[in-house]
Protein backbone atom coordinates (compact mmCIF):
# COMPACT_ATOMS: atom_id res chain seq x y z
CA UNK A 1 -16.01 76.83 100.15
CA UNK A 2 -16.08 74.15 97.18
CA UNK A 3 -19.70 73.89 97.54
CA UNK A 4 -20.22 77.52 97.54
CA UNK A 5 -18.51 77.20 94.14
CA UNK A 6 -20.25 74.05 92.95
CA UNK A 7 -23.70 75.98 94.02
CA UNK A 8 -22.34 79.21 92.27
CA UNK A 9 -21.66 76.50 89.12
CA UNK A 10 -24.87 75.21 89.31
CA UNK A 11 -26.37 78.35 89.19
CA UNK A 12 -24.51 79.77 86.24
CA UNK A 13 -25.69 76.66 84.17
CA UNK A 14 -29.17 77.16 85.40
CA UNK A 15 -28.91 80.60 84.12
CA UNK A 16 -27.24 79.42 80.78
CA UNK A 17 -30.21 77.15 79.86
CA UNK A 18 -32.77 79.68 80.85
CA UNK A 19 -30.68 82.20 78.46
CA UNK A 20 -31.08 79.08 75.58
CA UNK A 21 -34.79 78.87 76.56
CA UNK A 22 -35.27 82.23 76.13
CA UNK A 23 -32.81 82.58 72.64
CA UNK A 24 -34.75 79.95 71.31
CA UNK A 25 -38.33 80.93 71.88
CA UNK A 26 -37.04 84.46 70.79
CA UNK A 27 -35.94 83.56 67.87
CA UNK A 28 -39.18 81.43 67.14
CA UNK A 29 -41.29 84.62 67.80
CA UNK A 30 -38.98 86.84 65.50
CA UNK A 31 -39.85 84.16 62.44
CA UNK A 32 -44.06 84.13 63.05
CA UNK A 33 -46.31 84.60 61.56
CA UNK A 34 -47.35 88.19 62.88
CA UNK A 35 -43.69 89.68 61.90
CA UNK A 36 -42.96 88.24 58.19
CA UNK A 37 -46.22 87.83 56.85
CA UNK A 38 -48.93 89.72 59.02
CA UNK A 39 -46.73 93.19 59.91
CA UNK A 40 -44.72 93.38 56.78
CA UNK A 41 -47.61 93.34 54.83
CA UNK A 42 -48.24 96.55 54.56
CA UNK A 43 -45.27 97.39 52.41
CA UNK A 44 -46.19 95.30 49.82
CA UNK A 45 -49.47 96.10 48.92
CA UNK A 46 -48.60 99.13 47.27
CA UNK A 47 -45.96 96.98 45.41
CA UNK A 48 -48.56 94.13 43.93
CA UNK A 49 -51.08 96.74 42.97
CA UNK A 50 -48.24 98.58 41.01
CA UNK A 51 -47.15 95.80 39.19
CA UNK A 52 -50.62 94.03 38.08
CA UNK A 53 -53.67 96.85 38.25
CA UNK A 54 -55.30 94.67 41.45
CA UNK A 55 -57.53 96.75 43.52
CA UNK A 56 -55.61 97.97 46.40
CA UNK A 57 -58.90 97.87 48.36
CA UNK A 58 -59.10 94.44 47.52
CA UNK A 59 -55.42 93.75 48.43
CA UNK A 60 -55.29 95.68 51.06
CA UNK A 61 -58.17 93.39 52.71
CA UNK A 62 -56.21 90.23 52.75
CA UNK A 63 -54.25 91.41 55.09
CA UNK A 64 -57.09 91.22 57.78
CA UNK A 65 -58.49 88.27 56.32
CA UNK A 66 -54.78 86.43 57.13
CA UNK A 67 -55.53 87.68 61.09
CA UNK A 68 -58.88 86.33 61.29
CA UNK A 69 -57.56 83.08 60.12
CA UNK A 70 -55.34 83.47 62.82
CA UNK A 71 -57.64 83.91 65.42
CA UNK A 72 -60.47 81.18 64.12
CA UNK A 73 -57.35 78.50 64.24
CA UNK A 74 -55.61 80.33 67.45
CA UNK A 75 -58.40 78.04 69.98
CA UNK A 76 -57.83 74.69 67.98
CA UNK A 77 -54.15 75.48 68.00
CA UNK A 78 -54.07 76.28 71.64
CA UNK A 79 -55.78 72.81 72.21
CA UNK A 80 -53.35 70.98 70.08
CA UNK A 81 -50.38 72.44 71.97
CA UNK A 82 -51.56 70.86 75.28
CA UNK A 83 -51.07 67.54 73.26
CA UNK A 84 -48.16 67.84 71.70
CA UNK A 85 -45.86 70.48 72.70
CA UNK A 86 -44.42 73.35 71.96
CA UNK A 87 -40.88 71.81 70.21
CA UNK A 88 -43.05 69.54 67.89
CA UNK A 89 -45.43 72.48 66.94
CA UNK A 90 -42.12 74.15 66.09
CA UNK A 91 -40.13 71.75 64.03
CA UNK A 92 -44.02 71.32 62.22
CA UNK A 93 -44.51 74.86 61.83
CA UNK A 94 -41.56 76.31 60.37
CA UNK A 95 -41.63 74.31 57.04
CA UNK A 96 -45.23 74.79 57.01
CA UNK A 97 -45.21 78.38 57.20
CA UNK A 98 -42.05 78.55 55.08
CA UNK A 99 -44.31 76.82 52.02
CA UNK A 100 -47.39 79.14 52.97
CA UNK A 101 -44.81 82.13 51.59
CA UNK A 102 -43.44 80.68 48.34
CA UNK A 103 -47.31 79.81 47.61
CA UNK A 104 -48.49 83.75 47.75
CA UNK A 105 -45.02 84.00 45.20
CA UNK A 106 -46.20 81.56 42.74
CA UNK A 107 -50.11 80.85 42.64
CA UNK A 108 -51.60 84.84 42.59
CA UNK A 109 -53.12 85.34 39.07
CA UNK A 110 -55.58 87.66 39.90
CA UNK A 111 -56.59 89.79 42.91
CA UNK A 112 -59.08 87.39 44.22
CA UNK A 113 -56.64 84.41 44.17
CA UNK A 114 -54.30 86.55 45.91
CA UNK A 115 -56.46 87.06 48.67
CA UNK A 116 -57.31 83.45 48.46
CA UNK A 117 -53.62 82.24 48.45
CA UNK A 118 -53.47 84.80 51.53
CA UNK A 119 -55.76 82.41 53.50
CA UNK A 120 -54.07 79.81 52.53
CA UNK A 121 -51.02 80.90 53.41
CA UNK A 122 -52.28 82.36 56.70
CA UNK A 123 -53.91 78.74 57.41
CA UNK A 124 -50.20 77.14 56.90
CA UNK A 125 -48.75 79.35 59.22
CA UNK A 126 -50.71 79.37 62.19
CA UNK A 127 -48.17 76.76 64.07
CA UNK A 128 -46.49 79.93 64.26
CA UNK A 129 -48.72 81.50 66.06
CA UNK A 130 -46.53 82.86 69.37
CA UNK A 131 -48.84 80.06 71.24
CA UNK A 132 -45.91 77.73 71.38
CA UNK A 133 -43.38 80.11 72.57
CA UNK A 134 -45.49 81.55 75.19
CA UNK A 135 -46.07 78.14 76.48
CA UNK A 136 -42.02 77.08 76.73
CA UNK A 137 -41.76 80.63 78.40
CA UNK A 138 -44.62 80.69 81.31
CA UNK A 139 -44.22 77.10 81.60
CA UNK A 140 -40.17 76.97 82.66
CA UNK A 141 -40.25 80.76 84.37
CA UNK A 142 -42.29 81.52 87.91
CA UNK A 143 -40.83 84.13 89.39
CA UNK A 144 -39.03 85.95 86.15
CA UNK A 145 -41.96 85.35 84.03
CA UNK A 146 -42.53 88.92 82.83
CA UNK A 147 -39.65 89.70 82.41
CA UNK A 148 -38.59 86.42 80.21
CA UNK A 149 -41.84 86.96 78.29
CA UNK A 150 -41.18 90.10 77.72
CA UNK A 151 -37.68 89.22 76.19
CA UNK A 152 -38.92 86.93 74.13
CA UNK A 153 -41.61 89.04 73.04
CA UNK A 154 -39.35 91.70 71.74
CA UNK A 155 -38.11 89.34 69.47
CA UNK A 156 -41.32 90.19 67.30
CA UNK A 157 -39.93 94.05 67.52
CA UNK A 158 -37.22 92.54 65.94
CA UNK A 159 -38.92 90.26 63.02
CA UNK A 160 -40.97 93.30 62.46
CA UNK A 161 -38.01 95.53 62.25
CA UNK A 162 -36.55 93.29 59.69
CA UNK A 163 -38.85 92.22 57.37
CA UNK A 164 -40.27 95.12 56.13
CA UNK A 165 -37.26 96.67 54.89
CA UNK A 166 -35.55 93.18 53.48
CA UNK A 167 -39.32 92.53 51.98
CA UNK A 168 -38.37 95.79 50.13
CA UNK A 169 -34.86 94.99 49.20
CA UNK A 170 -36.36 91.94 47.73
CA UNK A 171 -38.83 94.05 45.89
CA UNK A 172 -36.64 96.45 44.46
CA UNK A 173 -34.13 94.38 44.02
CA UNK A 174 -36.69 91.65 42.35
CA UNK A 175 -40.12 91.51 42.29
CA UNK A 176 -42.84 91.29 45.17
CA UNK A 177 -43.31 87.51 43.82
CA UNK A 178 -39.88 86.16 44.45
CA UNK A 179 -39.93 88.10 47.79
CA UNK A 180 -42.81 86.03 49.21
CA UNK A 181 -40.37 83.43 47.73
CA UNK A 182 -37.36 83.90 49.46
CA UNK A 183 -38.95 85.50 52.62
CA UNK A 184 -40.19 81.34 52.71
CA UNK A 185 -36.89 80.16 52.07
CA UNK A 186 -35.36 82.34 55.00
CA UNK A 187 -37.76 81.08 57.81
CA UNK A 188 -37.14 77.77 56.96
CA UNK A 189 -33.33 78.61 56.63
CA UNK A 190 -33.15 80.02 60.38
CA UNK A 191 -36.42 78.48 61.64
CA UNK A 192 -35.82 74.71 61.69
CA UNK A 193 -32.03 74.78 63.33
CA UNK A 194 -33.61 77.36 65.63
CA UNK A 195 -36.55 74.44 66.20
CA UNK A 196 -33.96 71.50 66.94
CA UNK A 197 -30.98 72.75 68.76
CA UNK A 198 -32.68 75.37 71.07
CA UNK A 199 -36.35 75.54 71.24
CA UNK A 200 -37.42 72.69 74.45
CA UNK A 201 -40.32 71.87 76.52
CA UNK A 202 -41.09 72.98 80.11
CA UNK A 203 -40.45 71.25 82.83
CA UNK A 204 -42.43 69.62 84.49
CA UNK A 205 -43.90 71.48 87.37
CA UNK A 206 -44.22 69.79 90.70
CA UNK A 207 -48.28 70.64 92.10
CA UNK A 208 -47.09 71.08 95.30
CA UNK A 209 -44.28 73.65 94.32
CA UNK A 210 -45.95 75.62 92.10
CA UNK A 211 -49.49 76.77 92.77
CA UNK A 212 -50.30 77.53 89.34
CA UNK A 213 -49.83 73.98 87.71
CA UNK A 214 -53.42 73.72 88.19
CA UNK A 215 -55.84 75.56 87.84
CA UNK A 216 -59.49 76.46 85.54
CA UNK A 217 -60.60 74.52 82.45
CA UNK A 218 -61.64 76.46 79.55
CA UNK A 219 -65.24 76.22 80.50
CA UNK A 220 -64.62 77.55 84.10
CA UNK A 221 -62.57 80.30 82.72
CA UNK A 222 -65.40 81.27 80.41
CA UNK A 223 -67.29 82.05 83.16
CA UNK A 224 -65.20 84.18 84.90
CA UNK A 225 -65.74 87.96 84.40
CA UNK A 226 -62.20 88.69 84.06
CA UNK A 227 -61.99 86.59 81.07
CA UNK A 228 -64.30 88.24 78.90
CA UNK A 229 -63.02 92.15 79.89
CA UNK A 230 -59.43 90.28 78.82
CA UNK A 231 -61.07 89.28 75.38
CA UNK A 232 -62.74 92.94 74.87
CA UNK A 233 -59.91 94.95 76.09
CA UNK A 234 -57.69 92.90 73.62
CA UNK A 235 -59.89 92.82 70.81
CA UNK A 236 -59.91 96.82 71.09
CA UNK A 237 -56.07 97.17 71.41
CA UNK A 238 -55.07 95.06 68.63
CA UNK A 239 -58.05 96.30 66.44
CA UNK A 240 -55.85 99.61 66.94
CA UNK A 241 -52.26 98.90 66.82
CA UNK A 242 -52.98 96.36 63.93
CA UNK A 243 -54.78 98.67 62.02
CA UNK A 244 -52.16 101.76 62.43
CA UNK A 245 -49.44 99.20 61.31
CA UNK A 246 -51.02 97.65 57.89
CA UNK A 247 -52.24 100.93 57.09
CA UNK A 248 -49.01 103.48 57.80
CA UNK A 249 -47.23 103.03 55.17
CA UNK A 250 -50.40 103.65 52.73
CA UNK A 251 -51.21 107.03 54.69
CA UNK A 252 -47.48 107.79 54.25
CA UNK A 253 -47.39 106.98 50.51
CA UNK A 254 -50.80 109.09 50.45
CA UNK A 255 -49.02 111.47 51.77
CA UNK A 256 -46.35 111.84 49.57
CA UNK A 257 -43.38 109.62 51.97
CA UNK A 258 -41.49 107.27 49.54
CA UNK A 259 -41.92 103.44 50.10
CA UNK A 260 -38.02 103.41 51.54
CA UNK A 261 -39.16 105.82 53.82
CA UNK A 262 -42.52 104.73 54.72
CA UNK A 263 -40.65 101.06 55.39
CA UNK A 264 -38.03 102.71 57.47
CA UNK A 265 -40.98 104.04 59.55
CA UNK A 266 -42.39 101.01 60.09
CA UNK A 267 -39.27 99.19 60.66
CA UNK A 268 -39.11 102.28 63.62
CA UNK A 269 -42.48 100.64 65.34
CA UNK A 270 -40.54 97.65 65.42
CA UNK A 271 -37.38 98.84 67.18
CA UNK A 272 -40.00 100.93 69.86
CA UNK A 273 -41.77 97.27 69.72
CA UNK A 274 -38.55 95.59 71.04
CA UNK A 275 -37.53 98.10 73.85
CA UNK A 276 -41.14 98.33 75.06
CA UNK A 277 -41.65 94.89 75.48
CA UNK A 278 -38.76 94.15 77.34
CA UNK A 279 -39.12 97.39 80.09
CA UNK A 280 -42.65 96.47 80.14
CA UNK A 281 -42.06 92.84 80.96
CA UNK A 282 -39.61 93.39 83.28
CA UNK A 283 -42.44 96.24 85.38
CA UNK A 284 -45.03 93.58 85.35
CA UNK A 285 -42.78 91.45 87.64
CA UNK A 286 -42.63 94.78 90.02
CA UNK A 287 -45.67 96.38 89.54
CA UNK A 288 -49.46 95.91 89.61
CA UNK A 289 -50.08 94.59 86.10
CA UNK A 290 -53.13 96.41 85.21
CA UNK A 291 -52.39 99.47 86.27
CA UNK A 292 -48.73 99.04 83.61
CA UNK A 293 -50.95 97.43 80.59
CA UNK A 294 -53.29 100.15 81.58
CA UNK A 295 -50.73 102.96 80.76
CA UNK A 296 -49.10 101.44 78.26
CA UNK A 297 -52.35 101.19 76.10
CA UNK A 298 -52.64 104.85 76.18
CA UNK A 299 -49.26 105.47 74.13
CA UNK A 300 -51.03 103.91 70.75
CA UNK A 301 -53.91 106.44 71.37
CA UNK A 302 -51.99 109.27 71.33
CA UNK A 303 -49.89 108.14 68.42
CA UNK A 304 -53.25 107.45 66.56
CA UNK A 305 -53.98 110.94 67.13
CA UNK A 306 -51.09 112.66 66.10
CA UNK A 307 -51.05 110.14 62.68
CA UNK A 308 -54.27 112.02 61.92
CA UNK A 309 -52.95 115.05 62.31
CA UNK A 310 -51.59 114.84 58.72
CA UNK A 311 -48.86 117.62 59.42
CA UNK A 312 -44.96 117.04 59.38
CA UNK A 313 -43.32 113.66 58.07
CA UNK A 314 -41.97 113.56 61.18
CA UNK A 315 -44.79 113.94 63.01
CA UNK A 316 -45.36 109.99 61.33
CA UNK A 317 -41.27 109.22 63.77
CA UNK A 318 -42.75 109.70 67.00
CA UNK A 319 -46.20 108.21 65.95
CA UNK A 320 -44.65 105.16 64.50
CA UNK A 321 -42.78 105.19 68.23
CA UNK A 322 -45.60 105.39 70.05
CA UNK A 323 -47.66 103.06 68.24
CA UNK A 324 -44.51 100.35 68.55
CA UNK A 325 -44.73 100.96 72.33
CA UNK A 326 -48.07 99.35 72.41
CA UNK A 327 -47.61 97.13 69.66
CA UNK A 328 -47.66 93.77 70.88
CA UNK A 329 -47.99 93.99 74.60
CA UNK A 330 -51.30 92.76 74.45
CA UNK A 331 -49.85 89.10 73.62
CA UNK A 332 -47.12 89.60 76.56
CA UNK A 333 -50.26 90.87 78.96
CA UNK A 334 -52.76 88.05 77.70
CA UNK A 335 -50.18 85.34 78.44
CA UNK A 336 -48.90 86.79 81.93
CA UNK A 337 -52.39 87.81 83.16
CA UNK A 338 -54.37 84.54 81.85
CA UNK A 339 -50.97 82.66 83.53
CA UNK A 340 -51.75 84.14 86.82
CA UNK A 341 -55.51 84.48 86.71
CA UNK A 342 -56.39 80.95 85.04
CA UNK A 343 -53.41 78.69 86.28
CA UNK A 344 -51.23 76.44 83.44
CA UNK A 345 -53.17 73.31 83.59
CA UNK A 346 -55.50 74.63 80.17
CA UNK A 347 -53.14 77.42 79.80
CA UNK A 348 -53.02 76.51 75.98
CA UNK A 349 -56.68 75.78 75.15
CA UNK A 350 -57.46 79.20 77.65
CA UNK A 351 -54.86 81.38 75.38
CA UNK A 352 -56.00 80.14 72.34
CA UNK A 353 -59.06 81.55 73.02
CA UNK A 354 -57.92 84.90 74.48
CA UNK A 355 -55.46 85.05 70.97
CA UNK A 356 -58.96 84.40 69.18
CA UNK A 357 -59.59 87.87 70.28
CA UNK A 358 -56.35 89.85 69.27
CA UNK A 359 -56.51 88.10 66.15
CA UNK A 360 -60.02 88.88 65.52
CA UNK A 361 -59.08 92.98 66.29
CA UNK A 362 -56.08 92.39 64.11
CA UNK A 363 -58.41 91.53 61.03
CA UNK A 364 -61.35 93.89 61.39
CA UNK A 365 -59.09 96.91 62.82
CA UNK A 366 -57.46 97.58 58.97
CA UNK A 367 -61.16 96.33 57.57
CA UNK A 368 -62.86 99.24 59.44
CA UNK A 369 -59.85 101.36 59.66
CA UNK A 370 -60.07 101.39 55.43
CA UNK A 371 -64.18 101.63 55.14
CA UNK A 372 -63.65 105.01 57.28
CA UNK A 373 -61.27 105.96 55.37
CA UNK A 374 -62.92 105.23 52.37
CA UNK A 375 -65.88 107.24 53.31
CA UNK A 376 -64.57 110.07 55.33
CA UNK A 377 -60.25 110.09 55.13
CA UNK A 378 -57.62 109.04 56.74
CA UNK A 379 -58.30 111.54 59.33
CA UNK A 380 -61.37 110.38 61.33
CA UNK A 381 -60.68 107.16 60.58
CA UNK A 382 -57.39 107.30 62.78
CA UNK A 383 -58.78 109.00 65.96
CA UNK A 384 -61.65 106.05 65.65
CA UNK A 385 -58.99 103.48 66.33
CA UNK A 386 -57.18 105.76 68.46
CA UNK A 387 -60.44 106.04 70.78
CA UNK A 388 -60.59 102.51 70.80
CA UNK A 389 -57.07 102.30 72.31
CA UNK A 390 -58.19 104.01 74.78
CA UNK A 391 -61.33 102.26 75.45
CA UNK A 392 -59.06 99.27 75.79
CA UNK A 393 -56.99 101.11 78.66
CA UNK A 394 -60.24 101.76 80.47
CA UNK A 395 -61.02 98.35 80.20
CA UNK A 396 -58.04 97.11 81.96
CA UNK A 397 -58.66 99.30 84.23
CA UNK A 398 -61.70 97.48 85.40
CA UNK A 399 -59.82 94.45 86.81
CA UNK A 400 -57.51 96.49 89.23
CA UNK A 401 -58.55 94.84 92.42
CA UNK A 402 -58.17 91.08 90.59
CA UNK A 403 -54.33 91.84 90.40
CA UNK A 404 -53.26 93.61 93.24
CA UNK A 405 -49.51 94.27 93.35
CA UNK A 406 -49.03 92.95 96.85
CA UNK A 407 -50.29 89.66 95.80
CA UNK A 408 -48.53 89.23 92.83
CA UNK A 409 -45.66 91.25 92.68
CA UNK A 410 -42.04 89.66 92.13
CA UNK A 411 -40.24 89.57 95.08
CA UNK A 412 -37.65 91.98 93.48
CA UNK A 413 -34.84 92.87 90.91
CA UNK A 414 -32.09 90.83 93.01
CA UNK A 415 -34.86 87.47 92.21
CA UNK A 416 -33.78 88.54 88.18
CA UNK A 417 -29.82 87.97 88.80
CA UNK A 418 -29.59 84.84 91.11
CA UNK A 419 -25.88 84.60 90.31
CA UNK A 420 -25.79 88.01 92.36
CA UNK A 421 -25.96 86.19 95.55
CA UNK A 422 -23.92 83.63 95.49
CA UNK A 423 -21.21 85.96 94.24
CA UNK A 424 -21.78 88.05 97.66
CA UNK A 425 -21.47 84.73 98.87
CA UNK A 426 -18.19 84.07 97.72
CA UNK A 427 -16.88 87.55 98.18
CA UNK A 428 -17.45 87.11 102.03
């Protein structure tokens, strides 16, 4: 009997410092760079060309240079992390980025040095990237691990949720520059104690254990089919979802949907963002992954499509839901299907390539999203994206027989509560 309580005590603290694991990484995620500066962007472009006469067209465009910065640092990042690990790229990253937002407060004279100071910014921020995070998570988790990414990934829904309506508060309650300000001041506020106390490194995994300590270099991967319908399908998707979010609460204001409003709609994508996430992390432990990231591509496409629409404001609710259901799951899918696909070994160098491609969607999705716009309205230029959503589902599709559920499937919902069985233990 005592060591069937020592063993349910051991457990209990095993689960504890997964919880921590997962808090910590969480909370990293919430303060990236995607949810402050990438996803709350969009509410203050309408802001900055209000108060100085920039051209929104111009503004509007930094927002997809900042994600291709992302995504041309993402592979030398990912390389990096395999050197020095995810807490160090953390404690390095949050005062980094923190600086990167007080700059875009302070240096801005002009439109073009706004979009300059944007790169900049972007540049200092990309130890924020969710490479870190993903790394602590699919490094110390086997047989929970879509599930725990999938928590952790909803902390995003969550940063995303937040910062575009405090980035208004601190608009109309200052000015957009001392926003960026104290936006910076915040993630360093909650970022660093975040960094010490609870963000850690993996585990080391023992090769024998765990099959996928090993597993294909960079260059092996590259040569891999799977790889490059990964890098297409995710290009697509985030070209989509990235687009729909800078650009909603433009098409809202176009439309006639007050900035509160149009930031309590996108604040709505990020609550859909956190519940997604988690249900959809928590399936790919059960399911057949590609058939789930399959499905759940197809809920941006039909929010797309009702966004063009342009009929009631809350038609713009259940898009803004829809769109937050996909929103995101691309980084959760990359990580969990690269994981099982490519091994851990180069799992940083490998992801930091796959990111390459989200990021690179995430910067030309609003660049072509606005052109069409430009040239033909908001309309057509919605069910474009929306078509590539789905293109991205199809995609997926493709690799159905490289991730069959019988192979990879979590042994079951009783493997997610391990305290559950020792507490039948003790009852008998």
């Amino acid at each position: 009997m005592k060591s069937t309580h020592s063993e349910l005590a051991t457990t209990e603290l095993s689960v504890l410092r997964q919880l921590l694991v997962v808090l910590g990484a969480g909370f990293g995620v919430m303060l990236g760079c995607g949810p402050i500066l990438f996803y709350s962007f969009g509410v203050m472009v309408r802001p900055i060309t209000e108060a100085t006469g920039w051209d929104r067209a111009h503004i509007a465009s930094a927002g997809g240079m900042a994600a291709i910065v992302f995504g041309v640092m993402s592979p030398m990042i990912g390389a990096l992390l395999d050197k020095i690990k995810p807490r160090r790229m953390a404690l390095l990253g949050i005062p980094t980025f923190g600086i990167g937002l007080m700059l875009l407060g302070v240096l801005p004279q002009s439109s073009s040095t706004f979009v300059a100071t944007m790169v900049v910014a972007a540049a200092l921020s990309t130890l924020q990237l969710p490479h870190a995070y993903n790394y602590v998570i699919v490094g110390t988790f086997e047989k929970q691990r879509g599930l725990a990414l999938g928590l952790v990934l909803s902390f995003a829904g969550i940063g995303i949720a937040l910062a575009a309506p405090y980035a208004a508060y601190l608009i109309r309650t200052f000015d957009w520059r001392v926003a960026y300000m104290l936006m910076g001041v915040t993630v360093i506020l909650i970022g660093l104690p975040n960094a010490f106390w609870l963000v850690r490194d993996p585990p080391a995994r023992d090769p024998v254990a765990h099959t996928e300590t090993g597993g294909h270099t960079l260059q092996q991967a590259m040569k891999d089919r799977r790889f490059w319908v990964l890098m297409t399908a995710f290009a697509l998707i985030a070209a989509a979802v990235g687009a729909a979010t800078v650009h909603l609460p433009v098409v809202l204001g176009d439309r006639g949907i007050s900035g509160e409003t149009a930031a309590t709609v996108v604040s709505l994508v990020g609550i859909a963002t956190i519940v997604s996430r988690v249900l959809f992390g928590f399936i790919l432990d059960q399911a057949n992954p590609v058939i789930v990231t399959s499905l759940v591509f197809l809920a941006p496409t039909v929010g797309l499509l009702l966004l063009s629409l342009n009929g009631e404001p809350a038609l713009a609710f259940v898009a803004a839901v829809l769109i937050g259901i996909g929103l995101g799951v691309e980084v959760d899918a990359v990580s969990f299907l690269g994981a099982r696909a490519f091994g851990l070994e180069h799992f940083g160098k490998i992801f930091g390539v796959l990111f390459l491609a989200i990021c690179l969607g995430l910067g030309l999705g609003p660049v072509i999203l606005a052109f069409v716009a430009r040239e033909w309205g908001y309309s057509p230029a919605l069910q474009l994206v929306s078509f590539m959503s789905f293109a991205a589902s199809l995609l997926v599709l493709t690799l159905y027989s490289s991730f069959q559920a019988s192979k990879h499937s979590s042994p079951g919902v009783s493997r997610l509560l391990p305290i559950s069985r020792h507490l039948v233990r003790v009852s008998d």
